[in-house]
Protein backbone atom coordinates (compact mmCIF):
# COMPACT_ATOMS: atom_id res chain seq x y z
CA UNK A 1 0.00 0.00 0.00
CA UNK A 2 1.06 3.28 -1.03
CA UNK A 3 0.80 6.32 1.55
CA UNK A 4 0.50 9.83 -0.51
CA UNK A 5 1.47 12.87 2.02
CA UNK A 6 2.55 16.23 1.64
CA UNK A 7 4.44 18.12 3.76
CA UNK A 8 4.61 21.66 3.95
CA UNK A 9 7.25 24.01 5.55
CA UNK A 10 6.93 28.04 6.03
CA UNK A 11 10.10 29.20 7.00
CA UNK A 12 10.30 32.85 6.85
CA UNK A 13 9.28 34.08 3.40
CA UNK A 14 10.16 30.42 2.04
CA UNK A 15 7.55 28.24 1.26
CA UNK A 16 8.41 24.96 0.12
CA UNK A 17 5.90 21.58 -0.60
CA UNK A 18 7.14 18.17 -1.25
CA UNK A 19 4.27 15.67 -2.09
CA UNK A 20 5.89 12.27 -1.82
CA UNK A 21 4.08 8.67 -2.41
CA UNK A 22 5.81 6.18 -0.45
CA UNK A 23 4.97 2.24 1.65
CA UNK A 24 3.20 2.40 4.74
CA UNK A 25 6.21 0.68 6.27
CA UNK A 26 8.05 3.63 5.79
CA UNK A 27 6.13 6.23 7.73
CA UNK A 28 7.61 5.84 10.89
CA UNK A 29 11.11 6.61 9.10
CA UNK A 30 9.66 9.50 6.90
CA UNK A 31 7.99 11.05 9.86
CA UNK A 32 11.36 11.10 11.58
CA UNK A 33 12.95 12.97 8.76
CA UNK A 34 10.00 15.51 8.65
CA UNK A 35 10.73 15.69 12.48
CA UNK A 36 14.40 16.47 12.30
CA UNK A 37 14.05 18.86 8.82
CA UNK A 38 11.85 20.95 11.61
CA UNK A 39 14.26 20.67 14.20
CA UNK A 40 16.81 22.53 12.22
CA UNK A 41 15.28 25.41 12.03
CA UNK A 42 15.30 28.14 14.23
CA UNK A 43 13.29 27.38 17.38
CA UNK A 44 11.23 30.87 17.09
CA UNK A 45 9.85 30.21 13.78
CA UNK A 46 8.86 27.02 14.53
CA UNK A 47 6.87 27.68 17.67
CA UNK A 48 5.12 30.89 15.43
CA UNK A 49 4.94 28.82 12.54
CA UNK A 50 2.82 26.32 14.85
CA UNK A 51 0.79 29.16 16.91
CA UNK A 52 -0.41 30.12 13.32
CA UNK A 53 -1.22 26.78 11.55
CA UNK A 54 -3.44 26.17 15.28
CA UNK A 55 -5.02 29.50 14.92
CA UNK A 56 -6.19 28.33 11.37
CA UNK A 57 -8.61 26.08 12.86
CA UNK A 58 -10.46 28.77 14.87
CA UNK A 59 -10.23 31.14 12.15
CA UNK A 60 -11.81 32.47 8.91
CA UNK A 61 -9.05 32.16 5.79
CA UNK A 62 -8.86 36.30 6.06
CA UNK A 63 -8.14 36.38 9.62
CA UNK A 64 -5.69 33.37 9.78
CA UNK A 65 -3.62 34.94 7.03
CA UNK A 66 -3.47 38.24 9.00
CA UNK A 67 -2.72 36.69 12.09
CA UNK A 68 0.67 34.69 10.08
CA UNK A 69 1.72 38.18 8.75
CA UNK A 70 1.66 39.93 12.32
CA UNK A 71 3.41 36.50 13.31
CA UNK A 72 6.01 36.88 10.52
CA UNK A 73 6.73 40.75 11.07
CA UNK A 74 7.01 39.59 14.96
CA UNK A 75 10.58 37.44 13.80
CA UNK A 76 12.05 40.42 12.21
CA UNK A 77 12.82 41.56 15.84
CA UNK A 78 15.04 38.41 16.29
CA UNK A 79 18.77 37.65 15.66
CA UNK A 80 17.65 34.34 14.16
CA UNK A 81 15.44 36.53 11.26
CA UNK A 82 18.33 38.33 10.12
CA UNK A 83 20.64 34.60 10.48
CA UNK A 84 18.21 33.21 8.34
CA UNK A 85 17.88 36.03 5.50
CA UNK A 86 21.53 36.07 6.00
CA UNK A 87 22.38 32.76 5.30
CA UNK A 88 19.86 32.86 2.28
CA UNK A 89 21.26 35.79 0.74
CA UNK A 90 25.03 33.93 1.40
CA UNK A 91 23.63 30.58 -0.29
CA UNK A 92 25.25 29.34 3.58
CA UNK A 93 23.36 27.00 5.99
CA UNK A 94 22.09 28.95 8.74
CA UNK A 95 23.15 28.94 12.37
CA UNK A 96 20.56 29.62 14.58
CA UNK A 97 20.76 30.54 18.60
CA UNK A 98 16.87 31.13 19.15
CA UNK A 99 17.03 34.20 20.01
């Protein structure tokens, strides 16, 4: 049997989807990947990132999308924001301290 999921990642202004079909047998070990793609980023984003995808459930589309762009002009006050864009603009991988 063949398991189709998509995963989808906002980081920063970055938006990146990766629809994969793989065995059932496999999830456990594709989850884990998903888990430790998420882990690398910085620790900020990801706890906005999740505050916002939760607030999409309680929320019309209009208001959910206003709520993630206060949450994304919120990280430009934070030295991983400007480690991120950095690292982007340097084609480096970034190092982030979460803060």
């Amino acid at each position: 049997a063949q398991l189709r999921c998509i995963w989808v990642f906002n980081w920063k202004a970055v938006v990146s989807t990766q629809s994969t079909g793989f065995p059932a047998e496999e999830l456990v070990e594709k989850a884990v990947e998903a888990g430790q793609k998420i882990a690398s980023f910085s620790k900020i984003a990801v706890a906005l990132n999740k505050e916002a995808v939760n607030a999409a459930y309680e929320t019309t589309l209009q208001q959910g999308l206003d709520y993630e762009k206060r949450l994304f002009y919120a990280t430009f006050s934070t030295k991983d924001q400007k480690e991120g864009m950095g690292a982007f603009v340097g084609k480096r991988k970034p190092e982030f301290t979460d803060e």
